[in-house]
C-alpha atoms as a PDB file:
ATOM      1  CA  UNK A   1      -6.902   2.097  11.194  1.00  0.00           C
ATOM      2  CA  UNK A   2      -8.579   0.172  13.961  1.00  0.00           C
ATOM      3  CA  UNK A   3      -7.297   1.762  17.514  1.00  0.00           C
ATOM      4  CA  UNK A   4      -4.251   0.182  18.603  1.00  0.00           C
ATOM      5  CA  UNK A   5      -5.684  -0.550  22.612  1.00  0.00           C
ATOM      6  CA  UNK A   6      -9.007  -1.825  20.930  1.00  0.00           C
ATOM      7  CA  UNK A   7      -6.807  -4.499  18.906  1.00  0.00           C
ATOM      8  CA  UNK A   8      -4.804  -5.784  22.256  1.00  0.00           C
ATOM      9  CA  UNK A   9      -8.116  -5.612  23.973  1.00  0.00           C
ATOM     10  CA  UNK A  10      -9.003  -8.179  21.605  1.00  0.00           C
ATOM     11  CA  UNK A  11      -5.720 -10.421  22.153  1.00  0.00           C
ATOM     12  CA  UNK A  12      -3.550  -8.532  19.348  1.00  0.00           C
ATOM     13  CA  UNK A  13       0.507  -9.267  19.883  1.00  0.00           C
ATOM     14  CA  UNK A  14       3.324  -7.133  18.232  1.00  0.00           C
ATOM     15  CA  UNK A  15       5.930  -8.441  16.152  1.00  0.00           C
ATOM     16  CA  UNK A  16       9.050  -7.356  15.329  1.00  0.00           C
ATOM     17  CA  UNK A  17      10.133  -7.646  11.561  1.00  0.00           C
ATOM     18  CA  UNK A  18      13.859  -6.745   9.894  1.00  0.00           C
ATOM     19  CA  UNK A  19      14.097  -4.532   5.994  1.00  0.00           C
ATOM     20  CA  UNK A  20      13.230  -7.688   3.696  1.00  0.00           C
ATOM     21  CA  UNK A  21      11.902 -10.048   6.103  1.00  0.00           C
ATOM     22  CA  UNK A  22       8.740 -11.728   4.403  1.00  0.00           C
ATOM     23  CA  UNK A  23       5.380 -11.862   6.419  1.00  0.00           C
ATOM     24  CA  UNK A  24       3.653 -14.213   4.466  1.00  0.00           C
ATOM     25  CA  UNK A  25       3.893 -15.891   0.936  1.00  0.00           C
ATOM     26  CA  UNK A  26       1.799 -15.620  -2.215  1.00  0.00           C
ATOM     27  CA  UNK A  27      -0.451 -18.463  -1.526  1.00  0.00           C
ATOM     28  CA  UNK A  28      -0.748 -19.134   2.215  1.00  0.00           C
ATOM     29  CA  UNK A  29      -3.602 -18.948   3.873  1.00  0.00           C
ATOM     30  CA  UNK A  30      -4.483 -16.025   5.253  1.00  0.00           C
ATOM     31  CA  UNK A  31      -4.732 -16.026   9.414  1.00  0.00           C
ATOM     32  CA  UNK A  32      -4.044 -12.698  10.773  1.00  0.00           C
ATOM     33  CA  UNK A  33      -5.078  -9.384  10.723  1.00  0.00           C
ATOM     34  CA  UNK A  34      -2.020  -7.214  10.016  1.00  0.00           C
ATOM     35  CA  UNK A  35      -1.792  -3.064  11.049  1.00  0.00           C
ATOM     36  CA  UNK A  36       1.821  -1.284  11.128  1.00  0.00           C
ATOM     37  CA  UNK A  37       2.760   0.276  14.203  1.00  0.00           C
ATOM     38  CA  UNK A  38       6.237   1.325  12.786  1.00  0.00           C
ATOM     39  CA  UNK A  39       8.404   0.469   9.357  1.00  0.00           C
ATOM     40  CA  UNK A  40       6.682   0.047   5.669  1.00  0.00           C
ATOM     41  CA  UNK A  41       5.610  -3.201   4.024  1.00  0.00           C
ATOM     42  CA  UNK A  42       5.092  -4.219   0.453  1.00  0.00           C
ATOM     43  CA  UNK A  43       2.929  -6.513  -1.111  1.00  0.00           C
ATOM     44  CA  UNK A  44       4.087  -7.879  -4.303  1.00  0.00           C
ATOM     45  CA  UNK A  45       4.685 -10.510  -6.932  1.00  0.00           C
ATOM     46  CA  UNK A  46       6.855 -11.669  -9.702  1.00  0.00           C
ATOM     47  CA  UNK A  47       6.470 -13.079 -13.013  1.00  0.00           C
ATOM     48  CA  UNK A  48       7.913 -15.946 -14.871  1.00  0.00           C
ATOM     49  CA  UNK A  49      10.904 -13.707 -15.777  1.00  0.00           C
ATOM     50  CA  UNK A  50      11.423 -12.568 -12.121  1.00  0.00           C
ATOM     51  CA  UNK A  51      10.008  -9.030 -13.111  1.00  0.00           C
ATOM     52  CA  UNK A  52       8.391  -7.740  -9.870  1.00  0.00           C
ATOM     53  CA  UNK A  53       4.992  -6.122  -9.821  1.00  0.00           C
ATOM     54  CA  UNK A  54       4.622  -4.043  -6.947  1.00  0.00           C
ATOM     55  CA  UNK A  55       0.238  -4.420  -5.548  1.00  0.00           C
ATOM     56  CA  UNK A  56       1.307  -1.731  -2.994  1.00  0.00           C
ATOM     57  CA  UNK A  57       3.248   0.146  -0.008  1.00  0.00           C
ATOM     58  CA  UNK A  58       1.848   0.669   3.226  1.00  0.00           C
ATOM     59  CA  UNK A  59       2.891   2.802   6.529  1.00  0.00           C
ATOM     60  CA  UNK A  60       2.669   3.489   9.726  1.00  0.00           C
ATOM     61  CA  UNK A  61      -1.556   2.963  11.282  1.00  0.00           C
ATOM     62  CA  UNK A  62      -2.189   1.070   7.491  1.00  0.00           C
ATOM     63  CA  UNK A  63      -3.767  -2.136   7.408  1.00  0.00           C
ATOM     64  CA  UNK A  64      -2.569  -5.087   4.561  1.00  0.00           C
ATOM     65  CA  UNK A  65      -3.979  -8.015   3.453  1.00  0.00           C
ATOM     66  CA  UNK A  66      -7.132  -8.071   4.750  1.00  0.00           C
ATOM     67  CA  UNK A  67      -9.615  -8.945   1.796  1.00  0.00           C
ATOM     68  CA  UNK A  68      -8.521 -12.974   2.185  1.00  0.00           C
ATOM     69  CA  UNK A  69      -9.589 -12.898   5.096  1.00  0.00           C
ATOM     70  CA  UNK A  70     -12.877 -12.289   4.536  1.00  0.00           C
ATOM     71  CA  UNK A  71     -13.197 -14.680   1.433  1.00  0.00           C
ATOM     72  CA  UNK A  72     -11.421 -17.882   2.794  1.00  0.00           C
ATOM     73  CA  UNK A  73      -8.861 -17.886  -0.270  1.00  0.00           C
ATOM     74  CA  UNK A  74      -4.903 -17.461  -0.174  1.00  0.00           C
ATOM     75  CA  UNK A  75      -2.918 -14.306  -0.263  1.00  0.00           C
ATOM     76  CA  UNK A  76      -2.520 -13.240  -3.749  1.00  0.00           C
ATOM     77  CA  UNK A  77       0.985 -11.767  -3.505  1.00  0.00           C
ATOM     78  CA  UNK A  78       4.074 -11.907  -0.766  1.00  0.00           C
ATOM     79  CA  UNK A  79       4.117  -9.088   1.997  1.00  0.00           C
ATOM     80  CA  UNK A  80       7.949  -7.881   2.460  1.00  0.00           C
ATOM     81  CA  UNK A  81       9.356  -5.515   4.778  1.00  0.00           C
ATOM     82  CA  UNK A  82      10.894  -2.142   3.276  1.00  0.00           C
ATOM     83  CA  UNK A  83      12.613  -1.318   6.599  1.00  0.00           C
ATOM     84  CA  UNK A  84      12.599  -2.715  10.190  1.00  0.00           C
ATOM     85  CA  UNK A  85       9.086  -2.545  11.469  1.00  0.00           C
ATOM     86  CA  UNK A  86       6.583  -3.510  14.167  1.00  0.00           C
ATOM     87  CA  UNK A  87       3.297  -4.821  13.215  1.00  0.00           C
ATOM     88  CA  UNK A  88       0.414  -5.773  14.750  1.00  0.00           C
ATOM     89  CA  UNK A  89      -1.151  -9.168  14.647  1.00  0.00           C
ATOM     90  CA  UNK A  90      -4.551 -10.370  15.228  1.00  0.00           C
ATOM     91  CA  UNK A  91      -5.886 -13.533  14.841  1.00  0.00           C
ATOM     92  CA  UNK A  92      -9.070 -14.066  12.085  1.00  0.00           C
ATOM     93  CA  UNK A  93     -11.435 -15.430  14.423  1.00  0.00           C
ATOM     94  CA  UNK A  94     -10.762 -12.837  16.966  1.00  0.00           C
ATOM     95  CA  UNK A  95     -10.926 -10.091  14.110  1.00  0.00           C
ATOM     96  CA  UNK A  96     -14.592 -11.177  13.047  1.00  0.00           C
ATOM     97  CA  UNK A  97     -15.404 -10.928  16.414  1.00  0.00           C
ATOM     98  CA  UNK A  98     -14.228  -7.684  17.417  1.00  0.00           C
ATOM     99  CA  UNK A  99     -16.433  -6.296  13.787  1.00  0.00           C
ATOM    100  CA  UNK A 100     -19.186  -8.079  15.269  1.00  0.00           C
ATOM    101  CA  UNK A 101     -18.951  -5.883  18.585  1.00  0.00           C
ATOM    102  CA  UNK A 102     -17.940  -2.874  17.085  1.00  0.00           C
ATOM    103  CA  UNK A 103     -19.993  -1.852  13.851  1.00  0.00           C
ATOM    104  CA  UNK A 104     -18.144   1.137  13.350  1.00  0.00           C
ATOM    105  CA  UNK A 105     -14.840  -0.194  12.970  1.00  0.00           C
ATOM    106  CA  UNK A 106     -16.473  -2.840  10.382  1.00  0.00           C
ATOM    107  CA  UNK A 107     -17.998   0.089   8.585  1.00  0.00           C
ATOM    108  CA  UNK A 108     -14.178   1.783   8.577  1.00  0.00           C
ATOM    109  CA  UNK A 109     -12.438  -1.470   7.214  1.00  0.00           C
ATOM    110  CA  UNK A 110     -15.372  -1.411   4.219  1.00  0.00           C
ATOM    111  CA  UNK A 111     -14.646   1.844   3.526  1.00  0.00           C
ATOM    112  CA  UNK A 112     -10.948   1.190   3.106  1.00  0.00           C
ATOM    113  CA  UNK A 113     -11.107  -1.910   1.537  1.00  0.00           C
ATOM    114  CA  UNK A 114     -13.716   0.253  -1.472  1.00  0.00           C
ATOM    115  CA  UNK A 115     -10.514   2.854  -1.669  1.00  0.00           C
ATOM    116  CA  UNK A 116      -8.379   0.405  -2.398  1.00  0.00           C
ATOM    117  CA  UNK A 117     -10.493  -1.402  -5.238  1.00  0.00           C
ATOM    118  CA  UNK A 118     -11.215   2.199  -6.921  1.00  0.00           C
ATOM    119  CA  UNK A 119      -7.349   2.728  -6.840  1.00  0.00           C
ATOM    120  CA  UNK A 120      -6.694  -1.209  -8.547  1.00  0.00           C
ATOM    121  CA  UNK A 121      -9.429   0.238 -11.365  1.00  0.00           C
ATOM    122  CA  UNK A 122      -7.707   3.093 -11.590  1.00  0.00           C
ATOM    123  CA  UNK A 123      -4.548   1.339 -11.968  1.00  0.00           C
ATOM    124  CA  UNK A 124      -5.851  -0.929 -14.405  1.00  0.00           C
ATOM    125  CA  UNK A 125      -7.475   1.666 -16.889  1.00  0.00           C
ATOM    126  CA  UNK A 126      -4.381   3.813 -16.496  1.00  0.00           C
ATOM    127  CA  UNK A 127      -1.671   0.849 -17.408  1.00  0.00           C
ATOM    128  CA  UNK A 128      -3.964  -0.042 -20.234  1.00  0.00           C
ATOM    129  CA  UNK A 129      -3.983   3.407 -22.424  1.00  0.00           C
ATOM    130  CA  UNK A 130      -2.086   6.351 -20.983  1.00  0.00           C
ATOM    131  CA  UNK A 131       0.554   8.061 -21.451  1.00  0.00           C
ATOM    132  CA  UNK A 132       3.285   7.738 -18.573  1.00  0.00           C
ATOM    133  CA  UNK A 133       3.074  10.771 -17.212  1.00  0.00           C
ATOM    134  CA  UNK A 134      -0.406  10.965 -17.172  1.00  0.00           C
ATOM    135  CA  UNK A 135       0.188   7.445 -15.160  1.00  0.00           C
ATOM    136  CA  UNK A 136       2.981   8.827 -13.050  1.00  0.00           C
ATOM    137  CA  UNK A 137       0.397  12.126 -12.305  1.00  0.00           C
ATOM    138  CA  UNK A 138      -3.020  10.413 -11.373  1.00  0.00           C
ATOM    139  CA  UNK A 139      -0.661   7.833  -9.378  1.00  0.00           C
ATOM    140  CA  UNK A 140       0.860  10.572  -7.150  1.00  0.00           C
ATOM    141  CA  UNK A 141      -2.544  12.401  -6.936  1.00  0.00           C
ATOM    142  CA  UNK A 142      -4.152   9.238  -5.679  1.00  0.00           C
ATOM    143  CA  UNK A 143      -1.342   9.315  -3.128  1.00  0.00           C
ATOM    144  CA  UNK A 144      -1.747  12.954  -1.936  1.00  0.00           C
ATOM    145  CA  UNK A 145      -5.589  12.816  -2.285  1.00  0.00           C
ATOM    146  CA  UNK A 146      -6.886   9.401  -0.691  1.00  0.00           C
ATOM    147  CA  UNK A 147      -3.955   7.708   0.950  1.00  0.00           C
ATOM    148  CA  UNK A 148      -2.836  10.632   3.116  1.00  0.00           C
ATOM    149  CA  UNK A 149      -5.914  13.019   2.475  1.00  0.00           C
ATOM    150  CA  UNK A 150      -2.924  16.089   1.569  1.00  0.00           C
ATOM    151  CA  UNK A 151      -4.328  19.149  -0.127  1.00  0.00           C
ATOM    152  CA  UNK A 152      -1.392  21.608   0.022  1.00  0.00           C
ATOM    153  CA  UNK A 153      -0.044  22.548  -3.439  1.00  0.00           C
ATOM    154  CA  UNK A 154       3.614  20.574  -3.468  1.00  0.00           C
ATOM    155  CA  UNK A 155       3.628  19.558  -0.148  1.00  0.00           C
ATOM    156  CA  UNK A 156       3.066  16.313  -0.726  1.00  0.00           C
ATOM    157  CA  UNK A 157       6.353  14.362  -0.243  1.00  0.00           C
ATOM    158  CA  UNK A 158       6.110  10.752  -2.602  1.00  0.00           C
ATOM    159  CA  UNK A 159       6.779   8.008  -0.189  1.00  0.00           C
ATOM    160  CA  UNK A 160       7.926   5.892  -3.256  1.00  0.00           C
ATOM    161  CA  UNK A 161      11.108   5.015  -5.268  1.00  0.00           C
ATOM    162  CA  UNK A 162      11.424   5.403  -8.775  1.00  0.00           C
ATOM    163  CA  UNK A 163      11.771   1.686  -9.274  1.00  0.00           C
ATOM    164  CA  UNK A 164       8.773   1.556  -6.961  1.00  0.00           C
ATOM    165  CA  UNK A 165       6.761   3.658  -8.888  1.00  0.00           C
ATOM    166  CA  UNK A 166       7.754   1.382 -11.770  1.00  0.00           C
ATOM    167  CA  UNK A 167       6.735  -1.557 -10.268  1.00  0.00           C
ATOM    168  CA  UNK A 168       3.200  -0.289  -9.454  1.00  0.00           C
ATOM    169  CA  UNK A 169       2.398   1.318 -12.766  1.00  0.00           C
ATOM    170  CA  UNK A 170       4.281  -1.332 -15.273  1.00  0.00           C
ATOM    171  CA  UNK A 171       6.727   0.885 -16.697  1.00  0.00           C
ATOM    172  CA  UNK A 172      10.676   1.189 -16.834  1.00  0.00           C
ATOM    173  CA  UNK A 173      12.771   2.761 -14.169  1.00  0.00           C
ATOM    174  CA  UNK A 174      14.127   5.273 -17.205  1.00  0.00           C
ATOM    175  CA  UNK A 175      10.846   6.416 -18.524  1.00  0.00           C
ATOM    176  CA  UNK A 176       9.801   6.906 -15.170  1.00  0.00           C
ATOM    177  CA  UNK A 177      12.654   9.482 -14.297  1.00  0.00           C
ATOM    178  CA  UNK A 178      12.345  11.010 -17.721  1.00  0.00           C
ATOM    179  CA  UNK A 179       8.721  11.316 -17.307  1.00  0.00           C
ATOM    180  CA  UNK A 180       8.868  13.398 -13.595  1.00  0.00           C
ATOM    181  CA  UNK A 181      11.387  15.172 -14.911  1.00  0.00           C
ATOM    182  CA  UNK A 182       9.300  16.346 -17.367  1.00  0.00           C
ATOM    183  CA  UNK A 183       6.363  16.428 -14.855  1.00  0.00           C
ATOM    184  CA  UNK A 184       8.567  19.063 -13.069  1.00  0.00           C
ATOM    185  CA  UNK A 185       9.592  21.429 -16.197  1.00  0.00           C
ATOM    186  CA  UNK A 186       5.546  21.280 -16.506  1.00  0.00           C
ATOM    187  CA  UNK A 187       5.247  22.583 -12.906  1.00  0.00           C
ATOM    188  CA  UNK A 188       3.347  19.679 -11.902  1.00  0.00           C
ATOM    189  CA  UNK A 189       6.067  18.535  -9.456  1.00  0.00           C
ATOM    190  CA  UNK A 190       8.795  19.729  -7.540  1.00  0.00           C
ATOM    191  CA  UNK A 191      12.182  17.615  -7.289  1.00  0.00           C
ATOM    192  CA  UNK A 192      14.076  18.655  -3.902  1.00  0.00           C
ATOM    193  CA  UNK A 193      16.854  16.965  -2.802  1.00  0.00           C
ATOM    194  CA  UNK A 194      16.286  13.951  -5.137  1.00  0.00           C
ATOM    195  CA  UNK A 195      12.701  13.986  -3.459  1.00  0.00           C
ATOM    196  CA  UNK A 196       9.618  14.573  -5.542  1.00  0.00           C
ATOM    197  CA  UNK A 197       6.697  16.536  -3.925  1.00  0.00           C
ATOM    198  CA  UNK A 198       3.394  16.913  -5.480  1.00  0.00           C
END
């Protein structure tokens, strides 16, 4: 989101990560500014009955864990690798001074940060009263629509796991595959190769 040579400009390092490496822990404080060069990275957390409850993914040029940052409280969930990656780090004081230089940028990081609380209110209203697939649908479409800004009918490749999905909308792994199988006798999605496109 912010441009990589404008990060390093501002005393950004890389750092290299392995699949399930943790970045930082529900409840530490928060001191860096983290953007994904390469890999994927989940932030989660678990209830008392180690059920895990996935906040969200994010890929290649996405930003995570910013909004503690800004609010001087601890990270509400862990950040976990989902493959090898290389990600970007930025100290806090140098972040708030490279949005004080570059109002643009500051005005891009709002914008994404709004996204992202429209999705968790989304989220929330969906979990609370819908059906699953009507879940499973706007979940996908939020995907396609404001994540990756895709328009193409079924082009649209889900970048998620069915236990993924399940973790981010609070269902079980089984209704979940019953449910986009259904989605895809519907015509709402395609299933290729064990893939679903949307």
């Amino acid at each position: 989101m912010i441009p990589q040579d404008t990060l390093f400009k501002y005393g950004a390092t890389s750092k290299t990560f392995t699949k399930d490496e943790k970045i930082f822990s529900e409840n530490d404080i928060a001191r860096n500014y983290y953007q994904i060069l390469k890999g994927a990275v989940k932030m989660s957390n678990f209830n008392d009955d180690g059920k895990e409850f996935i906040q969200g993914i994010f890929y290649k040029k996405q930003s995570f864990g910013e909004p503690p940052l800004f609010i001087d409280v601890p990270y509400p969930a862990n950040a976990i690798t989902l493959s090898d990656s290389e990600i970007i780090l930025l100290p806090k004081e140098k972040l708030l001074h490279l949005l004080n230089e570059h109002r643009d940028i500051h005005l891009k990081i709002t914008e994404n940060l709004a996204k992202r609380l429209h999705y968790k209110a989304i989220i929330a209203s969906e979990i609370s009263g819908q059906e699953p697939m009507h879940r499973i649908l706007r979940f996908f479409d939020y995907l396609k629509n404001d994540v990756h800004e895709q328009s193409s009918k079924s082009s649209f490749k889900i970048p998620y796991t069915r236990q993924q999905i399940a973790d981010v909308l609070g269902l079980r792994v089984e209704t979940v595959i019953r449910s986009i199988k259904n989605l895809e006798k519907k015509g709402e999605v395609k299933i290729i190769s064990r893939k679903v496109y949307r």
